[in-house]
Protein backbone atom coordinates (compact mmCIF):
# COMPACT_ATOMS: atom_id res chain seq x y z
CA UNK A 1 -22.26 37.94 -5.02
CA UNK A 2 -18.40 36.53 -5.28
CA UNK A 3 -17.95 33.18 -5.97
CA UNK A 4 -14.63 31.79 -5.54
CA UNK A 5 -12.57 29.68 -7.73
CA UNK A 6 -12.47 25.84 -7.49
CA UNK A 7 -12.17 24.73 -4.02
CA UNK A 8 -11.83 27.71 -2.32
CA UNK A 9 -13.95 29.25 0.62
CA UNK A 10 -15.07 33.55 1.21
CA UNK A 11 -14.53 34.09 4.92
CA UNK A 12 -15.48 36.48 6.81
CA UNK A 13 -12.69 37.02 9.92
CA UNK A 14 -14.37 37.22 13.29
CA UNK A 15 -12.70 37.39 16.51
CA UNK A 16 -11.84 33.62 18.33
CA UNK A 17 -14.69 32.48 20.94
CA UNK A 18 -13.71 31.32 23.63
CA UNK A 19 -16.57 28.52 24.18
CA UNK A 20 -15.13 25.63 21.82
CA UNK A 21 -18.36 23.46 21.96
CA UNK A 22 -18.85 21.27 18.83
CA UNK A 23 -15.53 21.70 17.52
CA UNK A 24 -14.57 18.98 14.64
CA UNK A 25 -11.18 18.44 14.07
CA UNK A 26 -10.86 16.76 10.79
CA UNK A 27 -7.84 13.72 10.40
CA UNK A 28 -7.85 14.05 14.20
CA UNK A 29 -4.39 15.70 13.41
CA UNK A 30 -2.96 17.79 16.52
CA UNK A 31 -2.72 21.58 15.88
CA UNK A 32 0.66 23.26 17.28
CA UNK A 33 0.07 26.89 15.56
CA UNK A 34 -2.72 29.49 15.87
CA UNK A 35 -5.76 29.43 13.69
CA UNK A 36 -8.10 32.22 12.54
CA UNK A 37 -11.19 32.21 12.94
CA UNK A 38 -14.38 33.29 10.53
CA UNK A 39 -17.72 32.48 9.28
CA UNK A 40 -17.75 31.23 5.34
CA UNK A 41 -19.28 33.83 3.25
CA UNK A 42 -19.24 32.04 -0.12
CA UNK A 43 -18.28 28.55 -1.52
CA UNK A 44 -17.85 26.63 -4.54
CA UNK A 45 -18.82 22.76 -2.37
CA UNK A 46 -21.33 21.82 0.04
CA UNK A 47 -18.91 20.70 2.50
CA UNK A 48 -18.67 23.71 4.27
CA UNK A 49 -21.95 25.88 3.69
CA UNK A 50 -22.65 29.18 3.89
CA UNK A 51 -22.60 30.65 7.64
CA UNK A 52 -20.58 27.59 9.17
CA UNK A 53 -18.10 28.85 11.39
CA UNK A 54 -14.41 27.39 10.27
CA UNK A 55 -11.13 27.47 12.03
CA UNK A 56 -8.39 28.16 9.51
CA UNK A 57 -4.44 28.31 8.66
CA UNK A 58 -3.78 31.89 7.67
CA UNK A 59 -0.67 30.83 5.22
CA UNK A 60 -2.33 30.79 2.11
CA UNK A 61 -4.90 33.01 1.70
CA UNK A 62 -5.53 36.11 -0.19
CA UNK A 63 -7.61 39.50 1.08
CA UNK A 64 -10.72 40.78 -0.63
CA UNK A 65 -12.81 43.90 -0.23
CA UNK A 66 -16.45 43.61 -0.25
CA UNK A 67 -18.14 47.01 0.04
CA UNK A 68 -16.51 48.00 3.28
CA UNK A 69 -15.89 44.51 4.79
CA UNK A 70 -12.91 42.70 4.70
CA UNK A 71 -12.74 38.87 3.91
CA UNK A 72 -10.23 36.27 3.17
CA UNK A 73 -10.27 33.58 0.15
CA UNK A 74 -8.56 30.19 1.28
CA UNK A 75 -8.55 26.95 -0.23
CA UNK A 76 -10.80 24.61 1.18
CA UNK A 77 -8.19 21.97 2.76
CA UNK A 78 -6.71 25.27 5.05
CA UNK A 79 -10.06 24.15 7.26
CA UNK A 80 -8.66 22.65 9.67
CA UNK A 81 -12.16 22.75 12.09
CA UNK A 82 -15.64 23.50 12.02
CA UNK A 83 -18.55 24.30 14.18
CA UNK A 84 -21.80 22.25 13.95
């Protein structure tokens, strides 16, 4: 298994849902731009465990290949929401 570096999160990209029950918006802050959407794959904190589903800011992160799946490392404060 990867582990990422620091405070960075593996996520797995999945397509947006369209039921947004449970959402958490952390800072309450307003979002005005798209998000991706995934499931975390591997982390270095607790904050986030494995299999939560996060809404992210694609800006910073970097692609990785896993066998034949795709996944994107991102630094853990490009969360902006989370499923619980």
């Amino acid at each position: 298994m990867i582990v990422p570096n620091e405070k960075r999160i593996i996520v797995k990209q999945l397509k947006k849902e369209e039921n947004y029950s449970g959402l958490v918006v952390e800072g309450g802050a307003l979002m005005d731009h798209s998000l991706s959407y995934g499931e975390v794959y591997s982390q270095t904190s607790e904050k986030f465990p494995k299999g939560t589903k996060v809404y992210y800011s694609e800006y910073s992160t970097a692609r990785i290949t896993i066998g034949k799946q795709d996944y994107k490392i991102i630094p853990e404060v490009d969360i902006m929401a989370f499923e619980k």
